[in-house]
N, C-alpha and C. Protein backbone atom coordinates (compact mmCIF):
# COMPACT_ATOMS: atom_id res chain seq x y z
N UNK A 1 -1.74 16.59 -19.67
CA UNK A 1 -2.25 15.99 -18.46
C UNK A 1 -1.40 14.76 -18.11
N UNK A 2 -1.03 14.67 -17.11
CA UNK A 2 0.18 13.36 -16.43
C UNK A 2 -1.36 12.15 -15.87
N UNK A 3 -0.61 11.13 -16.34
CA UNK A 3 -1.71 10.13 -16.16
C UNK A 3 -0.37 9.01 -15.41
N UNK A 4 -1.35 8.55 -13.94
CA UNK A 4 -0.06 8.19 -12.80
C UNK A 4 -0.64 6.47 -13.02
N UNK A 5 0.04 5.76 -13.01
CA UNK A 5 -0.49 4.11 -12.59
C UNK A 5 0.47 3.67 -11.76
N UNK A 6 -0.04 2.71 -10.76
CA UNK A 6 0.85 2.00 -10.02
C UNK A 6 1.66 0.94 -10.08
N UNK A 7 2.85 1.11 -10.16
CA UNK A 7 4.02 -0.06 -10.37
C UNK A 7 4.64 -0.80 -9.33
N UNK A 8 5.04 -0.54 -8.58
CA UNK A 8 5.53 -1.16 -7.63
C UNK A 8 5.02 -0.92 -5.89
N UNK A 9 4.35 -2.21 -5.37
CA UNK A 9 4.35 -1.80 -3.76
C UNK A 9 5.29 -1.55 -3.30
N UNK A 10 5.17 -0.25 -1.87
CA UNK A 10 5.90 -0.04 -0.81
C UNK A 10 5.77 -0.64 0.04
N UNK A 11 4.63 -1.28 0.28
CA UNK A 11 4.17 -1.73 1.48
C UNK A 11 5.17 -2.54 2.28
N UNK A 12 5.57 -3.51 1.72
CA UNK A 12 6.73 -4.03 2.57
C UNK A 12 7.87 -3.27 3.21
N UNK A 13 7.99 -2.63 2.79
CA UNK A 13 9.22 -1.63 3.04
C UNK A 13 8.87 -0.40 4.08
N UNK A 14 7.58 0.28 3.67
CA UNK A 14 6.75 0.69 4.59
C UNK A 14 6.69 0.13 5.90
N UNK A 15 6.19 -1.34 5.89
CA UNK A 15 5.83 -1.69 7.42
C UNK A 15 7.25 -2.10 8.31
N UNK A 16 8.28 -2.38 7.47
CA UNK A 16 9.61 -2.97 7.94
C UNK A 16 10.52 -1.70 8.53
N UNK A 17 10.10 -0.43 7.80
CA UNK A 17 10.51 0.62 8.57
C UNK A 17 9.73 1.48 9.76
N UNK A 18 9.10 0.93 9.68
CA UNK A 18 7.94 1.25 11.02
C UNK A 18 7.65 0.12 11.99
N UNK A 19 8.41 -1.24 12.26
CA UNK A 19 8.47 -2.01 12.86
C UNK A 19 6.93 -2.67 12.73
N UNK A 20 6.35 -3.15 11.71
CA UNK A 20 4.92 -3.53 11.57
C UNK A 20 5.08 -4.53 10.89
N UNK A 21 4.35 -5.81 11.36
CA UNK A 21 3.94 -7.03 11.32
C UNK A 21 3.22 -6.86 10.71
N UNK A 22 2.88 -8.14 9.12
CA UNK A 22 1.67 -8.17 8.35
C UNK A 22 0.56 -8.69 9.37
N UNK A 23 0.86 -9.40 10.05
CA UNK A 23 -0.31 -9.84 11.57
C UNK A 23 -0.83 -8.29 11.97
N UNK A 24 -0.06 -7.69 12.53
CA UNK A 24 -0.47 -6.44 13.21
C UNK A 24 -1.50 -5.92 12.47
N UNK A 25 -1.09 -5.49 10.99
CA UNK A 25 -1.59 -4.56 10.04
C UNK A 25 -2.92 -4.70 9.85
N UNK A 26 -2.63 -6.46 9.96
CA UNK A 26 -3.89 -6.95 9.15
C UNK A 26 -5.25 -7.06 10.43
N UNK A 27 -4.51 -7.05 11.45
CA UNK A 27 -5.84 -6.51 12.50
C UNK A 27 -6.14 -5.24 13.31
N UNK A 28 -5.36 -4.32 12.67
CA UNK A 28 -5.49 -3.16 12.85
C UNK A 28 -6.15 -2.27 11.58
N UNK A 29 -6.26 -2.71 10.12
CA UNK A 29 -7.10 -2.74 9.39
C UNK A 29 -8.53 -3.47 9.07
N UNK A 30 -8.57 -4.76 9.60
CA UNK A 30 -9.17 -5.43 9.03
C UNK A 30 -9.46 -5.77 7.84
N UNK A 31 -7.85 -6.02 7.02
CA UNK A 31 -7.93 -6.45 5.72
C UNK A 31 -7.03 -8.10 5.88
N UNK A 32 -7.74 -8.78 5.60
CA UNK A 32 -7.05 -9.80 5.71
C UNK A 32 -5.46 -10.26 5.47
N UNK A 33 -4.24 -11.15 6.28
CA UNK A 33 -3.33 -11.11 5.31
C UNK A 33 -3.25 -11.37 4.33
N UNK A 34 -3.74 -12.66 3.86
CA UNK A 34 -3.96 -12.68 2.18
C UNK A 34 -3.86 -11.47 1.47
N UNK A 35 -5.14 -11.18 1.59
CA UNK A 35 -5.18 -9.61 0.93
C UNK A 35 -3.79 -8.59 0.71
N UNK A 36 -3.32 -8.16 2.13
CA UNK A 36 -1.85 -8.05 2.66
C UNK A 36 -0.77 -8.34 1.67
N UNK A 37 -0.75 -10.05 1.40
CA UNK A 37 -0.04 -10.64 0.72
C UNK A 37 0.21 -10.35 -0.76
N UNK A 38 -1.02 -10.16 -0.84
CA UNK A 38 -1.52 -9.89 -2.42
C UNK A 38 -1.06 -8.42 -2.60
N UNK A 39 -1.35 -7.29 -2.08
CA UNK A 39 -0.75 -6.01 -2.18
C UNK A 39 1.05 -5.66 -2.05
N UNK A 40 1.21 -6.75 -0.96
CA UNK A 40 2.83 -6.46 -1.30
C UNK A 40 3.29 -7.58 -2.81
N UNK A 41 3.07 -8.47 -3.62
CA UNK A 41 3.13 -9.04 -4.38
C UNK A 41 2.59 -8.35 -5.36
N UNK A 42 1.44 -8.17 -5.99
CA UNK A 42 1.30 -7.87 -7.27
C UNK A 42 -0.14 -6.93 -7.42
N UNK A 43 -0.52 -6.87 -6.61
CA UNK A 43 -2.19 -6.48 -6.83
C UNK A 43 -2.42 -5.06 -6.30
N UNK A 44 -2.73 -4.34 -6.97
CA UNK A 44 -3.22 -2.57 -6.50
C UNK A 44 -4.47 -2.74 -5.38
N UNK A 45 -4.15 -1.90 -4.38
CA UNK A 45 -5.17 -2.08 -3.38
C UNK A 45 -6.41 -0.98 -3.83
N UNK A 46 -7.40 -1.62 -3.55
CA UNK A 46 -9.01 -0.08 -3.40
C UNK A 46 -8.48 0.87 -3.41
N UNK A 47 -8.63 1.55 -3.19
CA UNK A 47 -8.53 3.32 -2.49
C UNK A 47 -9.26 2.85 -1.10
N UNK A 48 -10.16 2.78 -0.84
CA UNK A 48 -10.54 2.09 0.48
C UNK A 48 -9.48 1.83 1.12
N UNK A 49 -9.00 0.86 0.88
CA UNK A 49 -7.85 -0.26 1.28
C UNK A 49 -6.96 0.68 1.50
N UNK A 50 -6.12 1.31 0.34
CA UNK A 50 -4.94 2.48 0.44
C UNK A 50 -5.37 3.03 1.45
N UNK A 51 -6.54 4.21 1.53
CA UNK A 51 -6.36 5.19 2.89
C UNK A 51 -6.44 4.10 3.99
N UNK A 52 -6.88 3.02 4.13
CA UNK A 52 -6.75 2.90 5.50
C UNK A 52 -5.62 2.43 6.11
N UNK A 53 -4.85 1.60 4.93
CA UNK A 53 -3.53 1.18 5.37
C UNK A 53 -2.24 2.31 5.56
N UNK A 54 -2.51 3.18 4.56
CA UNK A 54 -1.30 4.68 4.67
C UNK A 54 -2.32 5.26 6.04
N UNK A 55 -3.15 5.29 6.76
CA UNK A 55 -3.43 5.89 7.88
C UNK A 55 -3.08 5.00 8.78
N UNK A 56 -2.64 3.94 8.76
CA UNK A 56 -2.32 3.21 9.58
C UNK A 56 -0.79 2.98 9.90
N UNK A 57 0.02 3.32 8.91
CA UNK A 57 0.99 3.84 8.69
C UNK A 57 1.94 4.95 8.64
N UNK A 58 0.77 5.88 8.63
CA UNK A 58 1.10 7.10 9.09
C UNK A 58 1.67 7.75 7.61
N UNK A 59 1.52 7.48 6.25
CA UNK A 59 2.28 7.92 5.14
C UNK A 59 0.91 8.45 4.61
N UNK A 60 1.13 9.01 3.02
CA UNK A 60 0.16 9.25 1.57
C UNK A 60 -0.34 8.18 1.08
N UNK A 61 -1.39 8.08 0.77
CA UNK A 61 -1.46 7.17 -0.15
C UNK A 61 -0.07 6.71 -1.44
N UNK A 62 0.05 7.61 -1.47
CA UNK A 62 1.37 7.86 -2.75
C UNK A 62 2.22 6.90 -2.27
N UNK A 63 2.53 7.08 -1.23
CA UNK A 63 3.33 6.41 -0.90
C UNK A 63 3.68 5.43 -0.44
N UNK A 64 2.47 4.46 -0.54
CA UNK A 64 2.30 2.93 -0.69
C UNK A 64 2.82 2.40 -2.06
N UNK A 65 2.93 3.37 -3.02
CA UNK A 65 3.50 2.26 -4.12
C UNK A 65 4.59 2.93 -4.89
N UNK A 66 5.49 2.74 -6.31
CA UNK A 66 6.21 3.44 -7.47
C UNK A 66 5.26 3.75 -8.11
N UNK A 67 5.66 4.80 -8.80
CA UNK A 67 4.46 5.34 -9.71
C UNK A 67 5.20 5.24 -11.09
N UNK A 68 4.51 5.04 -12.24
CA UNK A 68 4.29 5.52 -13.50
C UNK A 68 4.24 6.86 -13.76
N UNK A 69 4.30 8.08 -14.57
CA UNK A 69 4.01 9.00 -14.95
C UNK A 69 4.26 8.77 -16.66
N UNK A 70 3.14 9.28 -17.02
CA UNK A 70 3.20 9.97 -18.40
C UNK A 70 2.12 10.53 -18.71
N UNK A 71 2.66 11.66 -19.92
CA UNK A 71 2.12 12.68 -19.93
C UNK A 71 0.70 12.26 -21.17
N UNK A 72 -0.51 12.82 -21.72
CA UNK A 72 -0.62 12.58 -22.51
C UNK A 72 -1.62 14.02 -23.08
């Protein structure tokens, strides 16, 4: 069984290729920037949080962050 954890945000990179402002995001989600801040820096978002920001984005969840894999 592959067991996935999250390593690195996309998010920045995400919104910079889609021409998106942490302002924008953050009121088109209603997640605060802080929050924002905190997800492109160091902190795993909800699942909450994930779908609404990759729908807002138009990506996977997946693909808000690097993944880990290993098997165990």
């Amino acid at each position: 069984m592959a067991v996935y954890k999250a390593k690195k945000s996309n998010l920045k990179k995400l919104m910079s290729q889609r021409n998106t402002k942490l302002d924008d995001l953050s009121k088109k989600t209603n997640i605060s920037t802080e929050q924002l801040n905190e997800y492109v820096d160091k902190k795993v978002m909800s699942l909450n949080n994930a779908m609404t920001v990759s729908k807002e984005l138009n990506c996977k969840v997946e693909d808000l962050y690097e993944w880990k894999v290993s098997k165990e």
